[in-house]
Protein backbone atom coordinates (compact mmCIF):
# COMPACT_ATOMS: atom_id res chain seq x y z
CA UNK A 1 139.48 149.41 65.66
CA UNK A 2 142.94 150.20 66.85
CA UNK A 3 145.39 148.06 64.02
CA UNK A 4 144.90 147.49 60.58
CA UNK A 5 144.42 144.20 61.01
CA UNK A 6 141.30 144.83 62.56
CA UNK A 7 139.32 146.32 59.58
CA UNK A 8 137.46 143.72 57.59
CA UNK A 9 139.49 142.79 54.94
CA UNK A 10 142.88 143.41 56.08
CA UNK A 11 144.97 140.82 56.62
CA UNK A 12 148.19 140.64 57.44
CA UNK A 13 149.58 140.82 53.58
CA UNK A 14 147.33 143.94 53.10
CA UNK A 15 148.12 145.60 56.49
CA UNK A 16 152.11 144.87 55.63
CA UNK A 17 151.43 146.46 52.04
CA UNK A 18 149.78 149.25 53.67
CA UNK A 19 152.44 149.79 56.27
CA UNK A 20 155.20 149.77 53.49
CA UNK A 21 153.53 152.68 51.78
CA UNK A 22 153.23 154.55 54.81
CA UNK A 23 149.74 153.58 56.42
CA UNK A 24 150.63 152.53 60.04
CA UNK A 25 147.05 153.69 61.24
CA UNK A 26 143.63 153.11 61.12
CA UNK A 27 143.57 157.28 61.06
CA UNK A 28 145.77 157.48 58.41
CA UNK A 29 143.78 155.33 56.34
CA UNK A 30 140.41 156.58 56.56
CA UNK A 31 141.82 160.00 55.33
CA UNK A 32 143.34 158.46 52.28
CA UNK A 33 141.79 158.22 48.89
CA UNK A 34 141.05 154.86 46.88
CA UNK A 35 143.97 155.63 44.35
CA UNK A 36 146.54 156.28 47.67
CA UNK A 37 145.26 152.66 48.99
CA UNK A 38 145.46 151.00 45.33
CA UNK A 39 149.10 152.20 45.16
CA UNK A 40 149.59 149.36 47.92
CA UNK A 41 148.64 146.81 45.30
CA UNK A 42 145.19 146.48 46.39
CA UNK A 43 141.68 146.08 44.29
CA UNK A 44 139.28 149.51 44.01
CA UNK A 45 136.68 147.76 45.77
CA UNK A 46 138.73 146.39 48.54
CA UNK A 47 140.02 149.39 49.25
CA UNK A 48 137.05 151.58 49.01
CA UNK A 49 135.89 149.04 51.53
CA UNK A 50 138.64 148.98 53.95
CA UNK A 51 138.35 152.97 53.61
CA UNK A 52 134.51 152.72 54.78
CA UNK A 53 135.49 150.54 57.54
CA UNK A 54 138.25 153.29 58.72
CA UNK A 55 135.56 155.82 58.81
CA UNK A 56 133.08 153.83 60.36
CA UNK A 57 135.39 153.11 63.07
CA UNK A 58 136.87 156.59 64.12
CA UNK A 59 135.79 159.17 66.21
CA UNK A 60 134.36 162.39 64.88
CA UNK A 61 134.42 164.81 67.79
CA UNK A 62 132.93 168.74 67.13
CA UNK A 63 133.73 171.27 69.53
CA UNK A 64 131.75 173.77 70.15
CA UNK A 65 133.26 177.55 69.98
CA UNK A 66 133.64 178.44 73.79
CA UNK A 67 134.84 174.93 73.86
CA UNK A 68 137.52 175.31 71.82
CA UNK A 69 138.63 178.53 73.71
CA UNK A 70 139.16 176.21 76.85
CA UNK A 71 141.18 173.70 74.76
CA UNK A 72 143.57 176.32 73.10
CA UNK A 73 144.14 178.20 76.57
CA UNK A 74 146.76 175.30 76.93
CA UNK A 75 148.51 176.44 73.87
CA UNK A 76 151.95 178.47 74.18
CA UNK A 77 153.93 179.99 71.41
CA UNK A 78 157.37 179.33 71.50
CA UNK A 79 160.59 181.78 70.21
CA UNK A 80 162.28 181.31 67.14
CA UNK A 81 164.93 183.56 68.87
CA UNK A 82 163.89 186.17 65.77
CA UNK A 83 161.34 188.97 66.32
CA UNK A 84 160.61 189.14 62.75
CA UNK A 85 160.22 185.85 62.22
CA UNK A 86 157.74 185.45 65.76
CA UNK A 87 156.09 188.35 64.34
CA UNK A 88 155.44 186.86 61.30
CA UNK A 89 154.16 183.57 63.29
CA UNK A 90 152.12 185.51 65.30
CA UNK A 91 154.32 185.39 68.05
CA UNK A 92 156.24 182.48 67.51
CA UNK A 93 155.67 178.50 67.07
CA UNK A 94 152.09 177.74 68.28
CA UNK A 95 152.52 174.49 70.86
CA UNK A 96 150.35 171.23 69.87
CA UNK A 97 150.59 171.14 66.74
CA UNK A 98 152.62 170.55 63.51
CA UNK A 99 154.96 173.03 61.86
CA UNK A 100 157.26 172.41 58.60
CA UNK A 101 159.93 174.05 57.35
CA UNK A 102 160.86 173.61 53.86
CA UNK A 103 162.73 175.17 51.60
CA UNK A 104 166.21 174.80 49.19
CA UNK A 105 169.41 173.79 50.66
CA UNK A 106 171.62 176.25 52.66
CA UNK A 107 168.29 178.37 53.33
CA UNK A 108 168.84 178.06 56.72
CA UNK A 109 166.20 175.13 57.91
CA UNK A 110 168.88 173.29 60.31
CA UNK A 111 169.91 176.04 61.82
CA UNK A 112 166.44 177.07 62.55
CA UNK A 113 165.87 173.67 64.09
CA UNK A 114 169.22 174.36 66.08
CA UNK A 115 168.29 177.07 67.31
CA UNK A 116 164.84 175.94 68.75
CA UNK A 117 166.80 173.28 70.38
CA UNK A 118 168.00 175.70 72.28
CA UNK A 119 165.21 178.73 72.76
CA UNK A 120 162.90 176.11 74.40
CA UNK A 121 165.04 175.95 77.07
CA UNK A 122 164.28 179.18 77.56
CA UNK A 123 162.13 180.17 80.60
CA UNK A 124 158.25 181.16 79.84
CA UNK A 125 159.19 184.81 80.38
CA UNK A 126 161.63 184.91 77.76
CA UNK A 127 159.71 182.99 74.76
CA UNK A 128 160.59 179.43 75.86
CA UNK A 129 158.85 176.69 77.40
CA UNK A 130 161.65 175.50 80.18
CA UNK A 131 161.93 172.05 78.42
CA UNK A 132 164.36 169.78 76.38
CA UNK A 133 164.17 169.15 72.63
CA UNK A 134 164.15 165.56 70.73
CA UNK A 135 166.08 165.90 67.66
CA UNK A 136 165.75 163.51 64.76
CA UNK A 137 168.32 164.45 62.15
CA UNK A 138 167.65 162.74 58.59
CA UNK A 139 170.44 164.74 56.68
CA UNK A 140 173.53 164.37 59.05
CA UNK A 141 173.14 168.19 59.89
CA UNK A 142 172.69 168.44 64.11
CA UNK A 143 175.97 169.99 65.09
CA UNK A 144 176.93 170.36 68.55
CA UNK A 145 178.81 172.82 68.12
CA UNK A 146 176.92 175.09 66.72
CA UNK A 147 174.11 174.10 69.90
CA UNK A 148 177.80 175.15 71.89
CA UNK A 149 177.93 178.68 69.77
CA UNK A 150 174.07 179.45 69.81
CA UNK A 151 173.29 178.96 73.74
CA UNK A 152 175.49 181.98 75.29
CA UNK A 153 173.70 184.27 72.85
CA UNK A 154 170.65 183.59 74.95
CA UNK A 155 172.12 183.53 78.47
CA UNK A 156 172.15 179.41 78.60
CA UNK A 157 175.36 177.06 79.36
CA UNK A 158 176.46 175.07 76.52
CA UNK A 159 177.09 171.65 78.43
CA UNK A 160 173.61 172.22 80.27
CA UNK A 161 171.61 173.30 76.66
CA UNK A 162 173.28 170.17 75.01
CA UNK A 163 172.19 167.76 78.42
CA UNK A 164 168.44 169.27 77.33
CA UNK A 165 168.64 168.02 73.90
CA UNK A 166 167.84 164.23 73.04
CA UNK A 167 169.37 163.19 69.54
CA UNK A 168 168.93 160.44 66.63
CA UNK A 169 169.83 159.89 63.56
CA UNK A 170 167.23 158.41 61.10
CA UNK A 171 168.52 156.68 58.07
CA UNK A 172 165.02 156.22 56.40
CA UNK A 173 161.33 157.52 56.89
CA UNK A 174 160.61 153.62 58.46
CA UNK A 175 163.60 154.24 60.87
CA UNK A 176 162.40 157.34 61.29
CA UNK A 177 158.63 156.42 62.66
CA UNK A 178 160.11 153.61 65.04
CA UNK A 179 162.08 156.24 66.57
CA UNK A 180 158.97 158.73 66.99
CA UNK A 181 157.05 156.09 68.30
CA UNK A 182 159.20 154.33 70.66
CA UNK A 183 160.17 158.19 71.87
C-alpha cells in the first residue's frame, strides 16, 4: 500500500477524516490505536480493520547487531555550539534522526534552533556538518539578526551563514506538513 486510499475500507471520506486528524500515512496508521482512529469519526471495527490492513501491508525489517554498526557509521553528531550541552548529548545532536526541544517560553528553544542554523555550517572539524539549515518557524521567532550576531562568534560571515539558511513560516500544523513535504 502506499495511500490511504489503498487499504480496504478507506475511501476517500475516511482517508480525508484521517488526514484531518493527522494520519497522512499508511505508517502512521498502523502505529495508531483503535481509539486514535475512532477520534476520526470512524466505527471500532472499521478501524481495527483498516489498522490490520496497515500492518499487513508494511515492512518489518530486523537488523542484525554488526548490521546495525554499518548503518550508524553514517551517523555524525552535530554542535550545539555548547560543550555542556554536547556533553550532555553525548557529543552533540546525533544525525538521522529526530530531536525535540520543549520547554516554557523564554527558555531559550529559538535561540537554540538559531544557533544550529548556524553551527552546521560549520566544517566537520569544528562540530558541523558543512551544510545549510531549513527553518520552519511556527511562532514568528527566526530573527535574522540574531543569525547576523551569532555567526562571527564562530568564525562564519553573516551574509554567507544567512545565504545557508532556507526559511518558512507555517501558520498551522497542515501548512506546516505541505511545506516538509514539498521541501
Amino acid at each position: 500500500y502506499k495511500i490511504l486510499e489503498d487499504l480496504p475500507g478507506v475511501g476517500p471520506a475516511i482517508a480525508s477524516k484521517l488526514r484531518e486528524i493527522g494520519f497522512k500515512t499508511v505508517e502512521s496508521i498502523a502505529t495508531a490505536t483503535v481509539q486514535e482512529i475512532k477520534d476520526a469519526g470512524i466505527g471500532e471495527a472499521t478501524a481495527e480493520k483498516i489498522i490490520e490492513a496497515a500492518r499487513k501491508s508494511i515492512a518489518i525489517t530486523f537488523v542484525r547487531g554488526d548490521e546495525l554498526i554499518k548503518l550508524r557509521s553514517n551517523v555524525r553528531r552535530l554542535t550545539t555550539g555548547c560543550t555542556a550541552m554536547d556533553k550532555l548529548l553525548s557529543g552533540g545532536i546525533e544525525t538521522q534522526s529526530l530531536t525535540e526541544f520543549y520547554g516554557e517560553f523564554g527558555t531559550g528553544k529559538s535561540q537554540l534552533c538559531q544557533q544550529l542554523c548556524v553551527t552546521v555550517q560549520l566544517p566537520l572539524e569544528k562540530g558541523g556538518l558543512d551544510g545549510g539549515a531549513l527553518y520552519i518557524d511556527t511562532e514568528n521567532t527566526f530573527r535574522t539578526d540574531r543569525i547576523m550576531q551569532i555567526a562571527p562568534q564562530f568564525g562564519l560571515d553573516p551574509e554567507e551563514a544567512l545565504r545557508r539558511i532556507v526559511f518558512a513560516e507555517a501558520y498551522t500544523s497542515s501548512h506546516q506538513m505541505m511545506l516538509l513535504e514539498n521541501s
